[in-house]
C-alpha atoms as a PDB file:
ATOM      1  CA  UNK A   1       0.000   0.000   0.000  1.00  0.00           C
ATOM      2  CA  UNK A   2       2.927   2.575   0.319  1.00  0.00           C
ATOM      3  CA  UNK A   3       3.056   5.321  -1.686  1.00  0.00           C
ATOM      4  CA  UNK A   4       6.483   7.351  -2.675  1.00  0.00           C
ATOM      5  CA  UNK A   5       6.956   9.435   0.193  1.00  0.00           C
ATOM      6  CA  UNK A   6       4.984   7.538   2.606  1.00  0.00           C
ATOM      7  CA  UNK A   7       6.679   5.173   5.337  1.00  0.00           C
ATOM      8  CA  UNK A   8       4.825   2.982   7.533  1.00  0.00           C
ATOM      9  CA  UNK A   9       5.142   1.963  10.954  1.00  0.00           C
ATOM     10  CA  UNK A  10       3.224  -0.720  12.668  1.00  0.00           C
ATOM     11  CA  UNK A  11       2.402   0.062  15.967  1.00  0.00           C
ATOM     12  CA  UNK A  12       0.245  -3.097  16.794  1.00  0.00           C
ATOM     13  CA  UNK A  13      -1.349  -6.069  14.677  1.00  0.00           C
ATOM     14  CA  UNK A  14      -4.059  -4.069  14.292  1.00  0.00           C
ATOM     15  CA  UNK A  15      -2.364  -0.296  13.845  1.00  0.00           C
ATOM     16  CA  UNK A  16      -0.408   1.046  11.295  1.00  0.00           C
ATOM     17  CA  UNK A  17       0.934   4.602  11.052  1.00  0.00           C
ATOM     18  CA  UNK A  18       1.824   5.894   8.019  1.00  0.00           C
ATOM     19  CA  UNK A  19       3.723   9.058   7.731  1.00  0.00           C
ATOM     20  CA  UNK A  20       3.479  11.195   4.818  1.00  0.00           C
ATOM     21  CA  UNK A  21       7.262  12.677   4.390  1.00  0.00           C
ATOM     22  CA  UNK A  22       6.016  14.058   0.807  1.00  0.00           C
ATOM     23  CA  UNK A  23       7.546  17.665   0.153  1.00  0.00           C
ATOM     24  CA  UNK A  24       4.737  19.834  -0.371  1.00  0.00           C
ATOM     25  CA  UNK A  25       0.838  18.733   0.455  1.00  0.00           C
ATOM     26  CA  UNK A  26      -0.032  21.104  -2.280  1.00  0.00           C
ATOM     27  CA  UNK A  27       1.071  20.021  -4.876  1.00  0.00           C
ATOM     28  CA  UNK A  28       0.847  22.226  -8.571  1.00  0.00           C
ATOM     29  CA  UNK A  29      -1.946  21.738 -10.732  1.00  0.00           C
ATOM     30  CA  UNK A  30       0.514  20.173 -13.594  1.00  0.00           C
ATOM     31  CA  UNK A  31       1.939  17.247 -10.884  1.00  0.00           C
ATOM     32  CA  UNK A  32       0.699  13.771 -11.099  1.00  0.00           C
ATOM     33  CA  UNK A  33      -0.659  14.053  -7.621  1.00  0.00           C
ATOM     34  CA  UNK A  34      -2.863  17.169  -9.080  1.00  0.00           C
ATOM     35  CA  UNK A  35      -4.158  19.973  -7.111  1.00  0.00           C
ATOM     36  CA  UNK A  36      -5.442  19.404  -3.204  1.00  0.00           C
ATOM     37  CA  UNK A  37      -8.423  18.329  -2.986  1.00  0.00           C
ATOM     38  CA  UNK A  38     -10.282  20.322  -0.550  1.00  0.00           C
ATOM     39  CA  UNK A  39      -8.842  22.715   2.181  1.00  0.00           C
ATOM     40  CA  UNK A  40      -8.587  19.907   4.745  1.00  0.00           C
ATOM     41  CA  UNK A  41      -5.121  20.610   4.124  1.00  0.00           C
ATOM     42  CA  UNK A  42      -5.146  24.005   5.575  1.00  0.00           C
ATOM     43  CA  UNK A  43      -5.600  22.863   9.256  1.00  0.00           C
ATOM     44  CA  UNK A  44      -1.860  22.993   8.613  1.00  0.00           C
ATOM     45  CA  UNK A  45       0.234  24.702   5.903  1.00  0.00           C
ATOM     46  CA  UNK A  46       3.409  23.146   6.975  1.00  0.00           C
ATOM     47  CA  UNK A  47       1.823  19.776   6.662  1.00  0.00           C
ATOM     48  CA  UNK A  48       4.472  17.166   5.414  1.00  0.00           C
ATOM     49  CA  UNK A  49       6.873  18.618   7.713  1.00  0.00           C
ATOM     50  CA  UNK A  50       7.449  15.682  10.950  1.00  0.00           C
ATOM     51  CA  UNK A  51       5.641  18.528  13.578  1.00  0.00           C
ATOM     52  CA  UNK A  52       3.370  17.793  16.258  1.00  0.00           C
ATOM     53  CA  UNK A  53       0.773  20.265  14.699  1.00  0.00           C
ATOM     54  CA  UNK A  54       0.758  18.211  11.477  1.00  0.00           C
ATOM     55  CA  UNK A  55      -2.797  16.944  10.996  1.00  0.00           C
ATOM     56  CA  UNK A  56      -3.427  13.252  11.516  1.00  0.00           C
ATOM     57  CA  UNK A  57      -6.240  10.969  10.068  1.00  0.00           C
ATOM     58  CA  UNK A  58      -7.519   8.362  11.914  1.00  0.00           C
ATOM     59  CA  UNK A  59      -9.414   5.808  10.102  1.00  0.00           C
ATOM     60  CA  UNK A  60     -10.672   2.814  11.457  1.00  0.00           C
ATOM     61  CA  UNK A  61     -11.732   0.754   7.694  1.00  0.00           C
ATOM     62  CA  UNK A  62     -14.575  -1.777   7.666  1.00  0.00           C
ATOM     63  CA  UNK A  63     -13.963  -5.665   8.780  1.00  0.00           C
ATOM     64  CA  UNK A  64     -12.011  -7.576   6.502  1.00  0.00           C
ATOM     65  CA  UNK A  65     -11.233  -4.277   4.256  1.00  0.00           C
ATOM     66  CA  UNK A  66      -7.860  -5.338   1.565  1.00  0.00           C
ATOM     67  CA  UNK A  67      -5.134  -2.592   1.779  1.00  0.00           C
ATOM     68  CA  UNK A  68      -5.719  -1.713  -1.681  1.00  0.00           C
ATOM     69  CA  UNK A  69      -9.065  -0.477  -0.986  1.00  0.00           C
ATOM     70  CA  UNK A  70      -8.088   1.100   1.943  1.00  0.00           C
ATOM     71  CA  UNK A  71      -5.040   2.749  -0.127  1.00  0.00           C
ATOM     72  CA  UNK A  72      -7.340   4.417  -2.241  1.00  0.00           C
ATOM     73  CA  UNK A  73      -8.816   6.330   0.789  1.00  0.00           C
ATOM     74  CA  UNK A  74      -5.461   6.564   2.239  1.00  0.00           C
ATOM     75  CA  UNK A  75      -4.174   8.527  -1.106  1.00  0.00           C
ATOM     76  CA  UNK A  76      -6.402  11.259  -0.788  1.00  0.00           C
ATOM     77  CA  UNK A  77      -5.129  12.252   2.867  1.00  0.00           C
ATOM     78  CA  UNK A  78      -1.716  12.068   1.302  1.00  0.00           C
ATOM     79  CA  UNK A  79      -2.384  14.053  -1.395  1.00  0.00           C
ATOM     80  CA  UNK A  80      -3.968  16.390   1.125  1.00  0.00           C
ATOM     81  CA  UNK A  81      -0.819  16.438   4.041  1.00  0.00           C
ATOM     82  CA  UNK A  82      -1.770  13.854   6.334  1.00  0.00           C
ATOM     83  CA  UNK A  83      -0.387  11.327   8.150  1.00  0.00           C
ATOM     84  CA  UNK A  84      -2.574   8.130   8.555  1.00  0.00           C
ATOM     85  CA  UNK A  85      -3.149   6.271  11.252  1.00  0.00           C
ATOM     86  CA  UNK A  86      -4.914   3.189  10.691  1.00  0.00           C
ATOM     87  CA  UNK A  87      -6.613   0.873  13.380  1.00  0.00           C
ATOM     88  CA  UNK A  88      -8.599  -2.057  12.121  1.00  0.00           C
ATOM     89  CA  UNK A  89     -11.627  -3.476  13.813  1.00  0.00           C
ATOM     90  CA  UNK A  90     -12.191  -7.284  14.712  1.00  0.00           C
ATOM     91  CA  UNK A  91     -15.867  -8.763  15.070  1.00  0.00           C
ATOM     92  CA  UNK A  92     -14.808 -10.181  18.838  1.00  0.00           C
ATOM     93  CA  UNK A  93     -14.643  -6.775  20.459  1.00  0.00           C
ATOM     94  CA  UNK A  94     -18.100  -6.222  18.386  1.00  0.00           C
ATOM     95  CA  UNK A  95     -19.667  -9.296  19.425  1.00  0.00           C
ATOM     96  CA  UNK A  96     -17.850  -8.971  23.378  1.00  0.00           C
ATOM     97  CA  UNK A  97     -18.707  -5.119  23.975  1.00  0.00           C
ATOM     98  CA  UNK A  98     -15.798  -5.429  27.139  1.00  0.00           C
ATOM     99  CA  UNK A  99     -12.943  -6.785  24.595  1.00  0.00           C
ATOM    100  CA  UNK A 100     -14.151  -3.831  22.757  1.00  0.00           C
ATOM    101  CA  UNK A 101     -14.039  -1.434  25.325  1.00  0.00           C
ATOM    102  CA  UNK A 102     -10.562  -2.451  26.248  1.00  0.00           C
ATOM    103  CA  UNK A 103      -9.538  -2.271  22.535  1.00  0.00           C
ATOM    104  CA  UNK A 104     -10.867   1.438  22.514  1.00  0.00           C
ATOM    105  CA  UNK A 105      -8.379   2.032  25.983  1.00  0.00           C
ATOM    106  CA  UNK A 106      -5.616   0.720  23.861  1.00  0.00           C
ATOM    107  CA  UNK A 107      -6.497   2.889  20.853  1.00  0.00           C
ATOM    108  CA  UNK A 108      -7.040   6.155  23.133  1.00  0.00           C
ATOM    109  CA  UNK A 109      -3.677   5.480  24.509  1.00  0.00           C
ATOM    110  CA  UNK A 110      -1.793   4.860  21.441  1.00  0.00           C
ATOM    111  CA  UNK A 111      -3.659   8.493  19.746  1.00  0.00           C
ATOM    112  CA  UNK A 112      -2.418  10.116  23.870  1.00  0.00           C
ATOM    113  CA  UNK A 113       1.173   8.679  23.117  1.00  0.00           C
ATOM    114  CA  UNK A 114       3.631  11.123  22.535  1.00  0.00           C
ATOM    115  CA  UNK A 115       4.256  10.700  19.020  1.00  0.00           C
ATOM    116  CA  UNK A 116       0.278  11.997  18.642  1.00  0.00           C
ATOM    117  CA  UNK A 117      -0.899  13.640  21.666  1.00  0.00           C
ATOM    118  CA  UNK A 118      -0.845  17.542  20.034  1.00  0.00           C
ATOM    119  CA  UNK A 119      -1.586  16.861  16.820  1.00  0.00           C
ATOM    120  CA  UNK A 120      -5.211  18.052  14.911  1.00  0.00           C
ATOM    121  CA  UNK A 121      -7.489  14.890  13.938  1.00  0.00           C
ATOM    122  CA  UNK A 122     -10.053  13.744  11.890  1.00  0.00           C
ATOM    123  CA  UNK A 123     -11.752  10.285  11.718  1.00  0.00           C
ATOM    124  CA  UNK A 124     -13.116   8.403   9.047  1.00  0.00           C
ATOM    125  CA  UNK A 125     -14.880   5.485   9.741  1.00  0.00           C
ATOM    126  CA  UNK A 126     -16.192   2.592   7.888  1.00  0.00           C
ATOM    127  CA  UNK A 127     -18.546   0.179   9.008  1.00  0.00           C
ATOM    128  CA  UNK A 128     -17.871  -1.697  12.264  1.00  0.00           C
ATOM    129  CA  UNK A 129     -14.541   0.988  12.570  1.00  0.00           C
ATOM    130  CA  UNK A 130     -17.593   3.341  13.808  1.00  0.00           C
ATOM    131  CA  UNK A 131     -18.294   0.464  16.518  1.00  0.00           C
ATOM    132  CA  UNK A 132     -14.432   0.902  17.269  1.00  0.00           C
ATOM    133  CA  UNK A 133     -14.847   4.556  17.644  1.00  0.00           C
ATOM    134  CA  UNK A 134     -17.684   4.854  19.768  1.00  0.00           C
ATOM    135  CA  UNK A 135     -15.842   2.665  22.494  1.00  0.00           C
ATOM    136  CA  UNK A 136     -13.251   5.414  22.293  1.00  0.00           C
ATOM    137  CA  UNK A 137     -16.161   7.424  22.901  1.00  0.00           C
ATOM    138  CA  UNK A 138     -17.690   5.301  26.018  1.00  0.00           C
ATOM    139  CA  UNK A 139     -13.970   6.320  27.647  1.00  0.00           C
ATOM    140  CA  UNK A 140     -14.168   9.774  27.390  1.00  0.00           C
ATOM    141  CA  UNK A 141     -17.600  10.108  28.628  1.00  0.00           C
ATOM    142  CA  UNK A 142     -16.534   8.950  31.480  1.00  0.00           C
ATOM    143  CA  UNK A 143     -13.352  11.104  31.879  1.00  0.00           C
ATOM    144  CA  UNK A 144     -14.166  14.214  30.280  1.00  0.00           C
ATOM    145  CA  UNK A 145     -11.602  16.070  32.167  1.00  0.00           C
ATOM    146  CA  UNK A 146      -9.154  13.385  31.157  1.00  0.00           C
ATOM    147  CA  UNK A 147      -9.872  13.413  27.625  1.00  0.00           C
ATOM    148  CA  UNK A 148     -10.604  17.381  27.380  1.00  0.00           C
ATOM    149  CA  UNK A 149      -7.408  18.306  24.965  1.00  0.00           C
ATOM    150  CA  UNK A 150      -8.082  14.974  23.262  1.00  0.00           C
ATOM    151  CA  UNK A 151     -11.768  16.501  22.264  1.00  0.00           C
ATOM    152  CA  UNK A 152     -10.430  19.152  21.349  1.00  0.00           C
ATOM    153  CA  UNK A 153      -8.244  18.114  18.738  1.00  0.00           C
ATOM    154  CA  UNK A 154     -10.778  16.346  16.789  1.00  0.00           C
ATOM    155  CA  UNK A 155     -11.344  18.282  13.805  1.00  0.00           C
ATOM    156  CA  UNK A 156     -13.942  16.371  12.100  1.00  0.00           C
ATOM    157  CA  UNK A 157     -15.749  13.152  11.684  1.00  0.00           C
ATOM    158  CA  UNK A 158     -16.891  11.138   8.546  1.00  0.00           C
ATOM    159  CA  UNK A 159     -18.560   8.375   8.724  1.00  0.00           C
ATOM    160  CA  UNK A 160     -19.380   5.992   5.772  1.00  0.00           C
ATOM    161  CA  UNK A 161     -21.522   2.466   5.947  1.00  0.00           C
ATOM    162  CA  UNK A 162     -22.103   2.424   9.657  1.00  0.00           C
ATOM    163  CA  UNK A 163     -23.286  -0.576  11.046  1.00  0.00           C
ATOM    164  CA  UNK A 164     -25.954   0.077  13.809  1.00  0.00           C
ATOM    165  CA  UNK A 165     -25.294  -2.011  16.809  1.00  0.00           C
ATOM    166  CA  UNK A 166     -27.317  -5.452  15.976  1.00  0.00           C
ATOM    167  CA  UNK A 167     -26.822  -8.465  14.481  1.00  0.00           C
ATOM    168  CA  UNK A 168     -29.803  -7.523  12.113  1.00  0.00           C
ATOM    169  CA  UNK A 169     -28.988  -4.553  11.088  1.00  0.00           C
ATOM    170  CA  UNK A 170     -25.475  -5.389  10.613  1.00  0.00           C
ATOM    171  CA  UNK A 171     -26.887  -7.276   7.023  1.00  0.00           C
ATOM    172  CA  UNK A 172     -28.833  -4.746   5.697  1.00  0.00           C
ATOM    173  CA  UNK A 173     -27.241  -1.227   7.589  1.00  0.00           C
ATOM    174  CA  UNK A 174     -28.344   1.925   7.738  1.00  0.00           C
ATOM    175  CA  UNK A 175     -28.269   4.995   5.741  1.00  0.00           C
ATOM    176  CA  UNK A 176     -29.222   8.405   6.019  1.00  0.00           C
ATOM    177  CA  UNK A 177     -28.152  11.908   5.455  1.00  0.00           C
ATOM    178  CA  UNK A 178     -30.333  13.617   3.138  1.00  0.00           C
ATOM    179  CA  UNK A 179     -30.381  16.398   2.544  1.00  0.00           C
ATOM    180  CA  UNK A 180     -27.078  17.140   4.864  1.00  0.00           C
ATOM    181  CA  UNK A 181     -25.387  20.150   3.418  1.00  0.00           C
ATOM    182  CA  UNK A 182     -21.577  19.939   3.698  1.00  0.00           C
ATOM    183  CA  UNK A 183     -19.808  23.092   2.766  1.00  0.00           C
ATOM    184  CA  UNK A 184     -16.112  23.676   1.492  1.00  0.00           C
ATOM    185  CA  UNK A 185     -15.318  19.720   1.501  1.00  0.00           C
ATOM    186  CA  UNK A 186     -16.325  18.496  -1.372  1.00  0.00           C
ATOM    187  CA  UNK A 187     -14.225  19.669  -4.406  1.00  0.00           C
ATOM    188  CA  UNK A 188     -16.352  20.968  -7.620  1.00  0.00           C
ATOM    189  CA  UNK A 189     -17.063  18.171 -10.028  1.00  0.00           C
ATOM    190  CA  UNK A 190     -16.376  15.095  -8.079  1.00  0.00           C
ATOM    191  CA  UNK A 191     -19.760  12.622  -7.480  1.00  0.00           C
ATOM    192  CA  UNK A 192     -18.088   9.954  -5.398  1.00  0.00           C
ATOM    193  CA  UNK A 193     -14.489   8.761  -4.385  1.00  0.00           C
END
């Protein structure tokens, strides 16, 4: 899954940072990369430099996801100056709510480590990742004062194919957002990714 410019760094079985040591994230119009593409990249405009400010996506992809699909989401931070942190999901913290709490402890501590603990986020979550991310959640509900700077670096969320908490539901899912209006994030001309 690498891409020139991008090193990764496994951090777990189940986490994978990848840092994006590209030179510029906005690259010219005439480049192969092409023009950003959307001004997530401005939450820093230093953002392939190694600084604790640069901004860091965490995505949590859906069960059994192949790295090439997950590449192609993992490009378009790239292109955009972010560093990727990846954290897959397995059904037994699903299915066993406690394994997954403890997973989501292990997660919050790995995104409070020092390598992470100042740098802006955003998450994007597929599927069961948004299971994975709401037992983050659970954690600092209960520790708001722990988790306060935490909070505040989260930039954003996307969320894409959730599944809804059942073993019914999880075959058919959910969708909805109709009529959501999302300004300034969706580049001119482009109907899907």
């Amino acid at each position: 899954m690498l891409f020139r410019g991008i090193t990764a760094h496994r951090i777990s079985k189940t986490i994978v940072f990848y840092l994006n040591e590209t030179a510029s994230p906005n690259p010219s119009p005439g480049s192969p990369i092409g023009p950003p593409l959307s001004p997530l990249s401005a939450l820093n405009d230093a953002a392939c430099t190694p600084t604790p400010t640069k901004p860091l996506l965490l995505m949590l992809p859906w069960l059994g996801s192949r790295p090439q699909a997950v590449a192609k989401y993992c490009e378009i931070y790239f292109r955009t100056g972010f560093d990727v942190l990846i954290v897959e999901s397995e059904v037994s913290p699903f299915l066993w709510p406690g394994w997954g709490l403890d997973y989501g402890a292990r997660v919050l501590d790995v995104l409070q480590s020092d390598r992470f603990v100042s740098r802006p986020l955003l998450m994007h979550a597929f599927s069961i990742g948004g299971y994975t991310f709401t037992q983050l959640l659970v954690h600092i509900s209960h520790d708001t004062q722990k988790y306060h700077s935490f909070i505040k670096r989260i930039k954003g969320h996307i969320y894409d194919s959730l599944v809804l908490g059942s073993l019914e539901r999880m075959a058919t899912g959910e969708s909805w957002g109709q009529g959501l209006e999302v300004k300034g994030y969706i580049p001119s001309g482009v109907t899907h990714v």
